[in-house]
Protein backbone atom coordinates (compact mmCIF):
# COMPACT_ATOMS: atom_id res chain seq x y z
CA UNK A 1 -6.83 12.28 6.01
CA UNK A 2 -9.11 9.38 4.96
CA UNK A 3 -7.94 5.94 5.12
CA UNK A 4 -9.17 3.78 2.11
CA UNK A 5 -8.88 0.57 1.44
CA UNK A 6 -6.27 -1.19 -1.91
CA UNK A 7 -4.74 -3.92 -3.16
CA UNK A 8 -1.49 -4.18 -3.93
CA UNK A 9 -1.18 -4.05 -7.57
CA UNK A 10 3.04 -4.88 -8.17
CA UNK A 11 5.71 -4.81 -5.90
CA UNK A 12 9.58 -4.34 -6.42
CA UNK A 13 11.43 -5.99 -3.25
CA UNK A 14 14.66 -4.76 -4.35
CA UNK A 15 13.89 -1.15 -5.24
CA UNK A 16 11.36 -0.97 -2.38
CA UNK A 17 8.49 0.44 -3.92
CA UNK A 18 4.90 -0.93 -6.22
CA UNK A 19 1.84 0.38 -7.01
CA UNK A 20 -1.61 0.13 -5.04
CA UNK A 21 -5.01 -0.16 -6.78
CA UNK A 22 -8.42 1.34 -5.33
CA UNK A 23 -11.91 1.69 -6.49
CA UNK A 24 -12.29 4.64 -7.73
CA UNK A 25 -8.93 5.95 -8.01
CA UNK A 26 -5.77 5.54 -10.21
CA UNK A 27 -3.34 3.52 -8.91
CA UNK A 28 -1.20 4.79 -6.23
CA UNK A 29 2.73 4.77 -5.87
CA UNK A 30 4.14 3.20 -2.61
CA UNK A 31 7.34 3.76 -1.23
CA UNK A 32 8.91 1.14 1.42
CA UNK A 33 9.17 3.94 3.72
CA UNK A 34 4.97 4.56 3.57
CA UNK A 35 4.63 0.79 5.37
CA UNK A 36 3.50 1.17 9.19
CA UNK A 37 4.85 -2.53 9.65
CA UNK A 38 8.20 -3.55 10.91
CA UNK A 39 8.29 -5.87 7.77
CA UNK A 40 8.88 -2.88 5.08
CA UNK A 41 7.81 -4.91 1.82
CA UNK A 42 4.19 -6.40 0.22
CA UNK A 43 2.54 -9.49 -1.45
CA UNK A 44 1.16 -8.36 -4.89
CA UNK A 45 -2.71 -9.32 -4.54
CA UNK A 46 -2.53 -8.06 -0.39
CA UNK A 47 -4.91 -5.84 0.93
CA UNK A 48 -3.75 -2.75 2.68
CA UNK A 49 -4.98 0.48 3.96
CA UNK A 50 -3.80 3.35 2.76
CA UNK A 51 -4.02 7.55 3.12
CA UNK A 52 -3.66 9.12 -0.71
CA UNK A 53 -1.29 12.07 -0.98
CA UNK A 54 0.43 14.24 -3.53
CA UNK A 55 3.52 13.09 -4.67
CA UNK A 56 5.99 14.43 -7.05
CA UNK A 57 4.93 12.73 -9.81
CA UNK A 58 1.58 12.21 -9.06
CA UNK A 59 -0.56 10.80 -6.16
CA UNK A 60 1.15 8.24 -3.60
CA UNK A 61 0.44 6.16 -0.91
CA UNK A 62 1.20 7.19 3.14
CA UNK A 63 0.14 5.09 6.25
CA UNK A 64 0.15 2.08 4.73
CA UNK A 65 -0.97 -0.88 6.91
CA UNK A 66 -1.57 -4.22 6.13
CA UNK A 67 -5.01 -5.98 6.31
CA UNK A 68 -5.18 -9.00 8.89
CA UNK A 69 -7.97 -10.98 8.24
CA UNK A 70 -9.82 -12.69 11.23
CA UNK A 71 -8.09 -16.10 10.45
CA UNK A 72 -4.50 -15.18 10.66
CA UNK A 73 -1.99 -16.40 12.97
CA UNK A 74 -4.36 -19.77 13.88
């Protein structure tokens, strides 16, 4: 499983769920339950990483983690 690297297109705090852009790939469901953080819900515009697998209705996102950037939490 290859982790790539997306930004998160929409997100629905109240249903729990958005959609993740990537180069190169059509955008990718995401399910609350997919987040590896103890906060389960994303910023539209954040950067995550992500493993692509089949879904039901298409592909969907699994392992999600969010990006910290070197400047966070100064």
């Amino acid at each position: 499983m290859e982790k790539i690297k997306g930004e998160v297109k929409t997100w629905n705090d109240q249903q729990g769920f958005g959609y993740i852009s990537s180069l190169g790939e059509d955008d990718v469901f995401v399910h609350f339950s997919a987040i590896q953080a103890y906060e389960k819900n994303l910023t539209v515009g954040e950067e995550v990483q992500l493993v692509v697998v089949p879904g039901v209705r298409g592909p969907q996102a699994a392992l999600v983690e969010k990006m910290r950037h070197e400047n966070e939490g100064k």
